[in-house]
Protein backbone atom coordinates (compact mmCIF):
# COMPACT_ATOMS: atom_id res chain seq x y z
CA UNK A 1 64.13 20.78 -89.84
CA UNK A 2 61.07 22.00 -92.24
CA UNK A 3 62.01 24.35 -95.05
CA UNK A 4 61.19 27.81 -94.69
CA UNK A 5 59.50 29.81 -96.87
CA UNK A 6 58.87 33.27 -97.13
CA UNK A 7 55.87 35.05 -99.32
CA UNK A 8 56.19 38.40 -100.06
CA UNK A 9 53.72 41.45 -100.60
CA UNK A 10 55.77 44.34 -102.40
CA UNK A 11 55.10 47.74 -102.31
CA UNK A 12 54.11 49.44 -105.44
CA UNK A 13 57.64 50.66 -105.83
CA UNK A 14 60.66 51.24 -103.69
CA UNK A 15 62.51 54.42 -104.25
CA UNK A 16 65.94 54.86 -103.12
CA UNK A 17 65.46 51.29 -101.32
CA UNK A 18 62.78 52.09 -99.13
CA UNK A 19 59.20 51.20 -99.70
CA UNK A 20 55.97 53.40 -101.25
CA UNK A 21 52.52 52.21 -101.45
CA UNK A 22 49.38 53.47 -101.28
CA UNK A 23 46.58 51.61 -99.35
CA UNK A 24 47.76 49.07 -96.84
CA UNK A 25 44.75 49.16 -94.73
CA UNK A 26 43.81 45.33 -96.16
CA UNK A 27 45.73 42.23 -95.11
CA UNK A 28 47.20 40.35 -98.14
CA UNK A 29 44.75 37.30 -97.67
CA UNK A 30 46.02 35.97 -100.52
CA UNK A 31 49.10 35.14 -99.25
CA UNK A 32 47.31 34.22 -95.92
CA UNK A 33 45.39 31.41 -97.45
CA UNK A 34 48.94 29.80 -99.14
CA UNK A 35 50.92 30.10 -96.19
CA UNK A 36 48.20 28.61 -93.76
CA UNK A 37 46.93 25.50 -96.65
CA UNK A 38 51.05 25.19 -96.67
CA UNK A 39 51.52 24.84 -93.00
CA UNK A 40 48.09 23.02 -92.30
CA UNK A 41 49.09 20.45 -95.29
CA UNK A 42 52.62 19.99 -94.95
CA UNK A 43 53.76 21.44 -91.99
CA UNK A 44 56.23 18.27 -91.37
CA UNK A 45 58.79 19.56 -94.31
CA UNK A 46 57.63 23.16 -94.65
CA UNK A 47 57.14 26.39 -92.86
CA UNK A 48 55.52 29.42 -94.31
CA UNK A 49 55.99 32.80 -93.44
CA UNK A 50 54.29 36.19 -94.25
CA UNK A 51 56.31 39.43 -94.77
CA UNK A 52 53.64 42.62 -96.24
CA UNK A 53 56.95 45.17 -97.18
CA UNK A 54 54.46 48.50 -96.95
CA UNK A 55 52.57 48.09 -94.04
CA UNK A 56 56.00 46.99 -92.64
CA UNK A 57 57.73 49.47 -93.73
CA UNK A 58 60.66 47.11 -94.46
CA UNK A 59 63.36 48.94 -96.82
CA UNK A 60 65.56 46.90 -99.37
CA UNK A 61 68.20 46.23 -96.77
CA UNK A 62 65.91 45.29 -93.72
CA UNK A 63 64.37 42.89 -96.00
CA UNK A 64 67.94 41.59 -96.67
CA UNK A 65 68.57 41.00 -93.08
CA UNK A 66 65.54 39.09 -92.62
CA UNK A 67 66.31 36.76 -95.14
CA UNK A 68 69.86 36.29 -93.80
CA UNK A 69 67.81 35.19 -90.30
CA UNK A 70 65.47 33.48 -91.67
CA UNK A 71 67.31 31.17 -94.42
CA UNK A 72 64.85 30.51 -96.90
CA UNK A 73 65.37 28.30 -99.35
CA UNK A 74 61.95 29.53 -101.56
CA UNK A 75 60.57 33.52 -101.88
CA UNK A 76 56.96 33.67 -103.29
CA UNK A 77 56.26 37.00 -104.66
CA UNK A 78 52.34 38.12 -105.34
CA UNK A 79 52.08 41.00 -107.90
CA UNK A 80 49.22 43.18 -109.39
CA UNK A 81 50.34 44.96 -112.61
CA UNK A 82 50.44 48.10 -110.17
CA UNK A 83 52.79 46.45 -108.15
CA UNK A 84 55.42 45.31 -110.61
CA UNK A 85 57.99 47.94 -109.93
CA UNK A 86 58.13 46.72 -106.65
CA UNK A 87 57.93 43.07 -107.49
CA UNK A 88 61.00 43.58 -110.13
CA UNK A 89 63.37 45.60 -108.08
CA UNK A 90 62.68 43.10 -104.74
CA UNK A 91 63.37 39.84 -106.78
CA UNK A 92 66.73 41.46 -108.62
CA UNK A 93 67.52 42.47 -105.21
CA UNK A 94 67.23 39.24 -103.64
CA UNK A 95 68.62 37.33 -107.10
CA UNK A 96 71.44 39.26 -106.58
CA UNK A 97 72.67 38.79 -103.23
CA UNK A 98 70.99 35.24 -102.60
CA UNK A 99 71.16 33.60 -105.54
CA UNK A 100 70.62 30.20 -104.70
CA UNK A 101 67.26 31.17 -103.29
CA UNK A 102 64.30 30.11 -105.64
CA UNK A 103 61.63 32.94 -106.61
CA UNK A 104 58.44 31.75 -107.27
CA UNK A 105 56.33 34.77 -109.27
CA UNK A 106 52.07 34.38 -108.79
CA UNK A 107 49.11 36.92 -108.37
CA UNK A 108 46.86 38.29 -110.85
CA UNK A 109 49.47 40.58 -113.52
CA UNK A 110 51.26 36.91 -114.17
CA UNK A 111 47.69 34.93 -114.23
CA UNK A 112 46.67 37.46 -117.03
CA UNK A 113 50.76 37.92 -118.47
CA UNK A 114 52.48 34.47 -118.34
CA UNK A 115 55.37 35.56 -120.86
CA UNK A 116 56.74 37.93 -118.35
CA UNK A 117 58.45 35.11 -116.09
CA UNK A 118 60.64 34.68 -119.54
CA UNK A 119 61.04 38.26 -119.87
CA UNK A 120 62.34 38.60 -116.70
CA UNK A 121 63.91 34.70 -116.69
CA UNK A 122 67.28 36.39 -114.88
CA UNK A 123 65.03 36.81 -111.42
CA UNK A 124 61.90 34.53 -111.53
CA UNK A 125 62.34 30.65 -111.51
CA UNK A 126 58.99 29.97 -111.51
CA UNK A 127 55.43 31.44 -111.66
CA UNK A 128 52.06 29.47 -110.66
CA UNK A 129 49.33 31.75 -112.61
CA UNK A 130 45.44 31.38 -110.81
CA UNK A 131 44.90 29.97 -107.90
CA UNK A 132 47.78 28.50 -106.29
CA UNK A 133 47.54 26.24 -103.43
CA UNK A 134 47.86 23.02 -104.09
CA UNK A 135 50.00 23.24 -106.68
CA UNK A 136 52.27 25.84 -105.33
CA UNK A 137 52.94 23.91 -102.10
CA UNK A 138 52.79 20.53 -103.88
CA UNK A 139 55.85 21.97 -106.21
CA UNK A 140 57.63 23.29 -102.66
CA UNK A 141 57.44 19.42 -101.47
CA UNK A 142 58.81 18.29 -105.18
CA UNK A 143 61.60 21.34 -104.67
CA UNK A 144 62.40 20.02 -101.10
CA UNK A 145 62.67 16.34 -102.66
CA UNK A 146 65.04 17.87 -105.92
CA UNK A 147 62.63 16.62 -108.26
CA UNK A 148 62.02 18.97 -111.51
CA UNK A 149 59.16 21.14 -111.31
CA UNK A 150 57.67 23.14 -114.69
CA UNK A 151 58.85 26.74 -114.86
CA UNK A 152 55.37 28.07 -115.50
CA UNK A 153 52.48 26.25 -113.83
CA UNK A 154 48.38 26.80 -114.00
CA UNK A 155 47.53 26.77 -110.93
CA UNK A 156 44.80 23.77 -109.56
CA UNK A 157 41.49 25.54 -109.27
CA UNK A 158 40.03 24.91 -106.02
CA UNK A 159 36.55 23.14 -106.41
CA UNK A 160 35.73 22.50 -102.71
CA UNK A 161 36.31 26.23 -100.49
CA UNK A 162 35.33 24.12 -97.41
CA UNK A 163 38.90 22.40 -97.65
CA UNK A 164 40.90 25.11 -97.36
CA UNK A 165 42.44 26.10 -93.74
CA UNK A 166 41.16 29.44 -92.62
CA UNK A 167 43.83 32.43 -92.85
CA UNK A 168 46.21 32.50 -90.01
CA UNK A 169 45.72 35.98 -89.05
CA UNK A 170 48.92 34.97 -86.56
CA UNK A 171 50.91 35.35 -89.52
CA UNK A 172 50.81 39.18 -89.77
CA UNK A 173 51.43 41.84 -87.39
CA UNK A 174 47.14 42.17 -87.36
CA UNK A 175 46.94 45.52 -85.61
CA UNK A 176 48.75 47.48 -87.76
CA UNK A 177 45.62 46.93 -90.69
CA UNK A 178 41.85 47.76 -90.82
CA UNK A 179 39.47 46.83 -87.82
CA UNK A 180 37.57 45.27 -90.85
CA UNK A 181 38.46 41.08 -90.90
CA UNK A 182 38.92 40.56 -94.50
CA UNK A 183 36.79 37.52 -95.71
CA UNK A 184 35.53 35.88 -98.83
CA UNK A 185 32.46 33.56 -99.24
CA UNK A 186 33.00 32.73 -103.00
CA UNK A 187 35.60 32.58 -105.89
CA UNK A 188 35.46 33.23 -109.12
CA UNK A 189 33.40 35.81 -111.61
CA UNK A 190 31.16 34.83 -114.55
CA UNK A 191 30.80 38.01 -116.16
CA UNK A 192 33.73 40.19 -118.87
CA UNK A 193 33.66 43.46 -117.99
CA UNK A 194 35.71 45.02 -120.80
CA UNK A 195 38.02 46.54 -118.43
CA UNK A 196 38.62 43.61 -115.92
CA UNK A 197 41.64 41.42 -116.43
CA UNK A 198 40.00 38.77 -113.41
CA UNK A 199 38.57 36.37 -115.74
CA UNK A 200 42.18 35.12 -116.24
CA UNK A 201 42.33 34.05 -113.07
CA UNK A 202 38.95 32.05 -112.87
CA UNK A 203 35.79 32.59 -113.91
CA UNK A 204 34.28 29.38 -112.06
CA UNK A 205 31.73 30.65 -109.15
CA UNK A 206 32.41 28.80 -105.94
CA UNK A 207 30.69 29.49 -102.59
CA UNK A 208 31.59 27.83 -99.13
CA UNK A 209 28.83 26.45 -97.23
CA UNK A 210 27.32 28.66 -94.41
CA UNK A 211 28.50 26.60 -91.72
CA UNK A 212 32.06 27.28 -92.71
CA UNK A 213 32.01 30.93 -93.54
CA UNK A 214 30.41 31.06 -89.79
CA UNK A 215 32.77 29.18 -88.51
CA UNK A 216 35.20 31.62 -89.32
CA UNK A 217 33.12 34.70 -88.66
CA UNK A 218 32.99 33.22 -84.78
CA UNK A 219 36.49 32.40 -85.17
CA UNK A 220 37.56 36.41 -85.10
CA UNK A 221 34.73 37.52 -83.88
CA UNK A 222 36.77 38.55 -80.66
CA UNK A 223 39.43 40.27 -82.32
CA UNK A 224 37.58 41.57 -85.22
CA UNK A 225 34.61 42.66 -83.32
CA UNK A 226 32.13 41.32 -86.08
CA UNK A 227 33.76 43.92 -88.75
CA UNK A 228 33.57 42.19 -91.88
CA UNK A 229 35.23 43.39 -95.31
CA UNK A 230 34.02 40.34 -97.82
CA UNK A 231 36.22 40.42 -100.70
CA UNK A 232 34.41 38.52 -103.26
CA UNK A 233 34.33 39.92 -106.99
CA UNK A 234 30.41 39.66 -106.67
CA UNK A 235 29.31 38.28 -103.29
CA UNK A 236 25.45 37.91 -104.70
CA UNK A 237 25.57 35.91 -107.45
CA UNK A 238 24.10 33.24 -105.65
CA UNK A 239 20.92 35.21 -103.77
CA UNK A 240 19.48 32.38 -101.85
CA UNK A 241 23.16 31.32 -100.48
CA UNK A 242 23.89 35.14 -98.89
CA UNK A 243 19.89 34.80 -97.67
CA UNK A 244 21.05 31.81 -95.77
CA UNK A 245 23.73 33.14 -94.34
CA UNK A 246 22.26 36.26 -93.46
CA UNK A 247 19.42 34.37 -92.01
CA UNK A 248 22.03 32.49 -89.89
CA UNK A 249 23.68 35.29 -88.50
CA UNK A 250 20.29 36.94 -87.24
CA UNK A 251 19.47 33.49 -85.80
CA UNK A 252 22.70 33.36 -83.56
CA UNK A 253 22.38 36.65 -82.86
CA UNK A 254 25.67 37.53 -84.34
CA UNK A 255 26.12 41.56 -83.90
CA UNK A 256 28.35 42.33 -87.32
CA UNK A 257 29.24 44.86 -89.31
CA UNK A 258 29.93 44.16 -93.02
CA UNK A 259 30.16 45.54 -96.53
CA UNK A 260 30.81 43.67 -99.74
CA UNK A 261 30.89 43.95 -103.78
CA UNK A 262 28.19 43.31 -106.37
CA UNK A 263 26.00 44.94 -109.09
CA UNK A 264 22.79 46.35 -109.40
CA UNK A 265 20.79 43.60 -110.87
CA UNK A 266 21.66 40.39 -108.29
CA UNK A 267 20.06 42.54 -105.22
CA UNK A 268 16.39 43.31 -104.32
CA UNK A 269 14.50 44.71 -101.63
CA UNK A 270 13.83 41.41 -99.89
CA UNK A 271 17.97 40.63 -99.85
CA UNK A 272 18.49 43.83 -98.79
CA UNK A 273 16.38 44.13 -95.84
CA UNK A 274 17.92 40.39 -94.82
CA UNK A 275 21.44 41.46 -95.60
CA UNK A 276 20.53 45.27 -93.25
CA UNK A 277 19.20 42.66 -90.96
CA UNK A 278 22.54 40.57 -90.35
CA UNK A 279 24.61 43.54 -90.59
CA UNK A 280 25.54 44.78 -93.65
CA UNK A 281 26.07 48.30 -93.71
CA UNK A 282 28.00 49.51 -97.33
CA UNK A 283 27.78 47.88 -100.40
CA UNK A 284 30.04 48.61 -103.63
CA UNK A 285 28.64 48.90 -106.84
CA UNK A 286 30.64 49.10 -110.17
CA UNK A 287 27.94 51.01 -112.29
CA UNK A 288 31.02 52.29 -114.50
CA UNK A 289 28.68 54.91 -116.63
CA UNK A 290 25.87 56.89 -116.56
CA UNK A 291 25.00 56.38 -120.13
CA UNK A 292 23.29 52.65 -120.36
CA UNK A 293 23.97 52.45 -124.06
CA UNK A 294 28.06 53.17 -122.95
CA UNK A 295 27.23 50.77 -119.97
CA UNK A 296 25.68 47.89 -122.10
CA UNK A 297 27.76 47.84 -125.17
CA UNK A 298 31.16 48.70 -124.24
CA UNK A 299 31.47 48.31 -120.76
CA UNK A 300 29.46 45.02 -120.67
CA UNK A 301 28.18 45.77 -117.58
CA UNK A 302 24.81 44.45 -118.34
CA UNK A 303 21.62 45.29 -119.31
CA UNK A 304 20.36 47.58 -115.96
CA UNK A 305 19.10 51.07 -116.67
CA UNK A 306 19.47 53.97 -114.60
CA UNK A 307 15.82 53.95 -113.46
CA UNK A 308 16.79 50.44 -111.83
CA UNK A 309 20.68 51.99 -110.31
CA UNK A 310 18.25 54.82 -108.68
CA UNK A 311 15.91 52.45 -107.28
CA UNK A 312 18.31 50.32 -105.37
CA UNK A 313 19.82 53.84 -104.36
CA UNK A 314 16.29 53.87 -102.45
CA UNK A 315 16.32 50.94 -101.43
CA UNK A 316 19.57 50.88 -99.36
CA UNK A 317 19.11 53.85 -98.19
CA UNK A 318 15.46 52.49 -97.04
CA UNK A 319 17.22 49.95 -94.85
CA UNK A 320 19.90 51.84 -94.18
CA UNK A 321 22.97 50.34 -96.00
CA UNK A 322 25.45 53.10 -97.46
CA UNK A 323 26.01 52.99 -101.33
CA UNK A 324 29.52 53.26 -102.89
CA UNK A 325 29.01 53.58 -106.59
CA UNK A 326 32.42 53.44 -109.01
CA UNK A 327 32.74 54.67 -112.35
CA UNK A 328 34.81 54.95 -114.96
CA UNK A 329 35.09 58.17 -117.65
CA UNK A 330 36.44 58.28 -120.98
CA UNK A 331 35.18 54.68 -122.20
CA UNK A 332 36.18 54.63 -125.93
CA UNK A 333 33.46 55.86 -128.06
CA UNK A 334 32.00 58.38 -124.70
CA UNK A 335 31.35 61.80 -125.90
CA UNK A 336 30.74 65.15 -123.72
CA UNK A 337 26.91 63.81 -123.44
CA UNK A 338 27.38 60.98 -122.24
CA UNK A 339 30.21 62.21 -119.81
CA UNK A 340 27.59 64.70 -118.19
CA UNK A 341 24.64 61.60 -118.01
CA UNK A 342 27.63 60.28 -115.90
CA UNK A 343 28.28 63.44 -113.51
CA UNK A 344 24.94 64.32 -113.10
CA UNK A 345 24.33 60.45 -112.12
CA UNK A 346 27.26 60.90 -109.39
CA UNK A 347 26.05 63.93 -108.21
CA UNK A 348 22.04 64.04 -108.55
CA UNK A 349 21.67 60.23 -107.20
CA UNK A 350 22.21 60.61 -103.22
CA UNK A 351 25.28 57.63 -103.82
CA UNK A 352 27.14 58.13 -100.25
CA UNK A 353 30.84 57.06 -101.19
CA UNK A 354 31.98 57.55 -105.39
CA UNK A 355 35.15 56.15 -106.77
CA UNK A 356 36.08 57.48 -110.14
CA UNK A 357 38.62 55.87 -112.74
CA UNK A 358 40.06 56.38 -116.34
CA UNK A 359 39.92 53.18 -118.14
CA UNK A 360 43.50 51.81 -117.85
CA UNK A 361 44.13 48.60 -119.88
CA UNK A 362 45.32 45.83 -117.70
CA UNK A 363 46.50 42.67 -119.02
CA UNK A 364 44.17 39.62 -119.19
CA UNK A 365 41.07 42.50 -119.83
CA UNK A 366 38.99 43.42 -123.35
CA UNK A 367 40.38 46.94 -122.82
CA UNK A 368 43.96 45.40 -122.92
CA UNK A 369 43.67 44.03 -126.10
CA UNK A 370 41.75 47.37 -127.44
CA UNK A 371 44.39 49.33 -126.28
CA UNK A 372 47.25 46.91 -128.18
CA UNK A 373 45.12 47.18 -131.11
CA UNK A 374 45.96 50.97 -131.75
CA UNK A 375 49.76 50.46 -130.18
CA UNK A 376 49.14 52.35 -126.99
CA UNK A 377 50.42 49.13 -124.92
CA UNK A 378 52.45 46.22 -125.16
CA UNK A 379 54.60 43.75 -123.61
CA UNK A 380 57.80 46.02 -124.22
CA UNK A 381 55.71 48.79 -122.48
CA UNK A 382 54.82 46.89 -119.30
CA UNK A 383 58.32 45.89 -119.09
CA UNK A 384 59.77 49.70 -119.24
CA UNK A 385 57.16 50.44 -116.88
CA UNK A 386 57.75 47.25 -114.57
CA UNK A 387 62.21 48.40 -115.03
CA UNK A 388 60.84 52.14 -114.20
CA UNK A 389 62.14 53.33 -117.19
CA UNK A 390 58.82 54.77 -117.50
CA UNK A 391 59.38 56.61 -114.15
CA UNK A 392 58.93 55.65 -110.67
CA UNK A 393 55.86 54.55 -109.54
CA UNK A 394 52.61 53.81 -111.33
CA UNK A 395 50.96 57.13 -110.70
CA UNK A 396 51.46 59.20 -113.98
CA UNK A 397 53.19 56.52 -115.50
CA UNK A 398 51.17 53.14 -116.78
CA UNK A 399 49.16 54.07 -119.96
CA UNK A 400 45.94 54.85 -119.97
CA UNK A 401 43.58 54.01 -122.82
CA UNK A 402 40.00 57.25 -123.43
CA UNK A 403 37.55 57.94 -126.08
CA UNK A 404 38.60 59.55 -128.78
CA UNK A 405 35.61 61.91 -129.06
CA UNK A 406 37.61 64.35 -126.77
CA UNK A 407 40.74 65.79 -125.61
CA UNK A 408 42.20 63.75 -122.66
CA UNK A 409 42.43 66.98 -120.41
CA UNK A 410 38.90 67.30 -120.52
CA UNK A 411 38.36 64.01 -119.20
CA UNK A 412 41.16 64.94 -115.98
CA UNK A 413 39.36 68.18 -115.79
CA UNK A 414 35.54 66.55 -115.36
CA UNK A 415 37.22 64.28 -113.04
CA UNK A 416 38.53 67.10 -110.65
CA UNK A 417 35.22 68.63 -111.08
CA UNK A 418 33.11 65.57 -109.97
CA UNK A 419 35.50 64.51 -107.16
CA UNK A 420 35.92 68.52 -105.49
CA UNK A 421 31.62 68.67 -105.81
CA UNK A 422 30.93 64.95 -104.12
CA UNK A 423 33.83 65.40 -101.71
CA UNK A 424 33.87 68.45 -100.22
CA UNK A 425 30.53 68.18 -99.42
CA UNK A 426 30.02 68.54 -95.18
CA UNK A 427 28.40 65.09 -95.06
CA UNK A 428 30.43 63.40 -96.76
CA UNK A 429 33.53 64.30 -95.19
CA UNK A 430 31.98 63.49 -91.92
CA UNK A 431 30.97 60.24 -93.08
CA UNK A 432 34.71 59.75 -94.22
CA UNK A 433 36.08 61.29 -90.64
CA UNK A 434 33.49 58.00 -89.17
CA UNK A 435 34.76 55.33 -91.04
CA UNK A 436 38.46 56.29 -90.15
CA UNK A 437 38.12 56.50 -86.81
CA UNK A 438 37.35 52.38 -87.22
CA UNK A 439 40.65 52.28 -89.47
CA UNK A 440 43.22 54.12 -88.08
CA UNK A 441 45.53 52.87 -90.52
CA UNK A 442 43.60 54.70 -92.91
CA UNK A 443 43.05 58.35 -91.68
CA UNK A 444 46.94 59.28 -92.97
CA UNK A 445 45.80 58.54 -96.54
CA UNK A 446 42.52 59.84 -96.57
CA UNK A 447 44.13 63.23 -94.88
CA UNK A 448 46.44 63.06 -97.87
CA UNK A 449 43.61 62.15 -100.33
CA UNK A 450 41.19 65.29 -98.92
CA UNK A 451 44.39 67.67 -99.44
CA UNK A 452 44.57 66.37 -102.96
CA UNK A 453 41.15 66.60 -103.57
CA UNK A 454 41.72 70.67 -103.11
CA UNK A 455 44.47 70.85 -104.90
CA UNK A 456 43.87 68.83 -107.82
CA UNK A 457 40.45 67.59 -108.23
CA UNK A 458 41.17 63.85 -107.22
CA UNK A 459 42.76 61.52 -104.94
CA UNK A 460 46.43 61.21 -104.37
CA UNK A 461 46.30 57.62 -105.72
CA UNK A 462 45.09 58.08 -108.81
CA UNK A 463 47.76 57.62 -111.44
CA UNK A 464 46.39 59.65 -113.82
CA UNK A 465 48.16 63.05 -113.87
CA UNK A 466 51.61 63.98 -114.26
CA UNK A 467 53.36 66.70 -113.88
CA UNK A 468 52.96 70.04 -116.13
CA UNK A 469 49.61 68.63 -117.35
CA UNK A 470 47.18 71.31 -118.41
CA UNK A 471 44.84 72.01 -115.77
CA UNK A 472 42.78 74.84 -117.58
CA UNK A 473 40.10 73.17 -119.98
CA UNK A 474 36.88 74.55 -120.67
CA UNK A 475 34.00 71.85 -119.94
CA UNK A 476 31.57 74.19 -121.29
CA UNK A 477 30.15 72.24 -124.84
């Protein structure tokens, strides 16, 4: 009989035992790549499960029941510092009415935040930080065998992508997420963006080979209908290695649709018409300022200018790939000048899809340690938060960390100004009205996003505004 094993997706919080979240339009393909290396390596002594709580909708107590059924003798838990309400109150759940069942802690806020498996040593066992694998389901085999494992474990970086099984999309109840497949062709990020707590992961760049990635591309074509989401950090780092894939796609005469990450300075117009060419169709770009001096020096975005972020502006729209910029406002040291170098960036540039941010300081990141620096964060804090005595939910709630050069409601009040001029704009909301017809899933929250965007200025999952907040500023300077 192999040993079961279930890994678990929380919600960002449960409140009153039933789950909340925000987007769950993406399959966790995190936890699809451990459970299928698990069962492809050692399905003789284990069996691996997937259970996403929010696009479930599983409550406290349905959860419960499952486990009851199911009998697992291990619980992995994946959390994002977002998520760590939910991640918190589902493991003291579970410790508390199954307590001989292990709880393995992993994702990114634990990669970037090791001490918190002793902080919370009453409901984690264990915690694999990184990538996890190999050594995750190598310590399952050692668990199954009652040999002593390490509490806390780095996880084995993966130096070969070609070896690892493709994500069983059997695993999840598929049609209840995007139409877009989600897919990555590399690992890893070599750049430290101030604000970015991935480097704690792995900064070690890692592509498959072409022949794989297609292999897998053909292998969902059928269900996916060639809609591709790649979730790489920065899927062009490696030009000539997207060329050849591109390339290959137009040479089978692949019909896809896909969109993918990366920054202004690792495209050009000769990738862009070969990436149009095989399908590409949206590309996000973290631009994070319209100020380069803000961008450059603080940010460390990189040296582009804006003369170079309008240009490739052209140049998608010349081969008709949509441009989603994101941005961030109220970097420490921005002023009301470089704010409005920002907006009028946003709003003067033709970008097609904008997501705007306040810089929040996430463990494992530059801004993190900023932010500790001047006692605005802490580990004490990120417990409260993570135990909810901060309130529920992260929205409102985790700390964020803006320039000093002006008043924080100015910054909420430029932000409600930006988002009501970009998004109530006719063609944009027909744009938005397109893509959710491909993602059902979707059309609830964007509904509830457009209804927030009219009644306060953003998006209903931002978590920057709470309750009783001043909404009148003048942004005149």
């Amino acid at each position: 009989m192999r040993n079961k094993v279930l890994l678990i997706n929380p919600p960002l919080y449960f409140s009153q035992g039933y789950p909340h979240a925000i987007d769950v339009s993406v399959p966790p393909l995190g936890l699809l790549y451990l459970a299928s290396y698990i069962n492809f390596h050692h399905k003789k002594e284990l069996k691996a499960e997937v259970i996403d709580v929010a696009v479930s909708d599983y409550s406290l107590q349905a959860i419960g029941q499952i486990i009851k059924r199911k009998r697992p003798f291990v619980l992995g838990l994946t959390s994002m510092t977002p998520q760590l309400q939910g991640a918190i109150e589902l493991a003291t759940f579970v410790k508390t009415n199954f307590p001989q069942i292990k709880i393995f802690l992993g994702g990114p806020h634990v990669s970037a935040d090791p001490g918190l498996l002793k902080r919370f040593s009453k409901i984690f066992d264990y915690a694999v930080t990184g990538e996890a694998e190999k050594t995750f389901s190598d310590s399952l085999v050692k668990l199954t065998r009652n040999k002593r494992i390490p509490r806390i474990q780095a996880g084995e970086v993966v130096t070969n992508l070609d070896s690892l099984p493709f994500p069983d999309h059997k695993l999840i109840e598929r049609s209840k997420y995007s139409q877009y497949e989600s897919m990555m062709f590399s690992r890893g990020c070599p750049f430290l963006c101030y604000y970015c707590s991935r480097p704690s992961i792995s900064r070690l760049v890692r592509y498959r080979s072409v022949n794989n990635l297609i292999k897998e591309v053909e292998a969902v074509y059928s269900t996916s209908h060639g809609y591709i989401d790649f979730q790489d950090d920065t899927l062009t780092i490696r030009k000539q290695l997207v060329a050849e894939f591109c390339q290959t796609v137009i040479d089978k005469k692949l019909k896809l649709h896909w969109r993918c990450n990366t920054r202004i300075d690792l495209v050009d117009d000769q990738l862009l018409s070969l990436m149009a060419r095989a399908g590409c169709d949206l590309i996000h770009f973290g631009i994070e300022a319209g100020n380069e001096r803000i961008r450059r020096d603080v940010v460390k975005k990189g040296n582009f200018t804006n003369e170079q972020i309008y240009q490739t502006i052209k140049l998608c729209k010349k081969n008709g790939i949509k441009f989603a910029g994101y941005f961030i406002i109220g970097h420490p040291g921005e002023g009301k000048r470089e704010l409005t170098q920002t907006k009028n960036l946003i709003l003067n540039s033709g970008i097609d899809l904008v997501g705007l941010s306040i810089p929040t300081p996430f463990p494992g990141s530059k801004l993190y340690e900023m932010a500790r620096d001047e006692q605005i964060i802490n580990e004490n804090i990120i417990d409260r938060f993570a135990r909810k005595e901060m309130g529920e939910g992260y929205a409102g709630n985790f700390p964020v960390f803006t320039t000093k050069k002006v008043k924080r409601e100015y910054i909420y009040t430029l932000m409600k100004e930006i988002n009501r001029k970009f998004y109530l704009k006719p063609s944009i909301m027909l744009n938005k009205l397109k893509d959710d017809l491909l993602s059902p899933s979707r059309l609830k929250q964007d509904f509830m996003d457009l209804i927030s965007l009219i009644s306060r200025g953003m998006s209903s999952r931002k978590p920057y505004k709470k309750p009783g907040q001043d909404e009148k500023y003048n942004l005149a300077t």
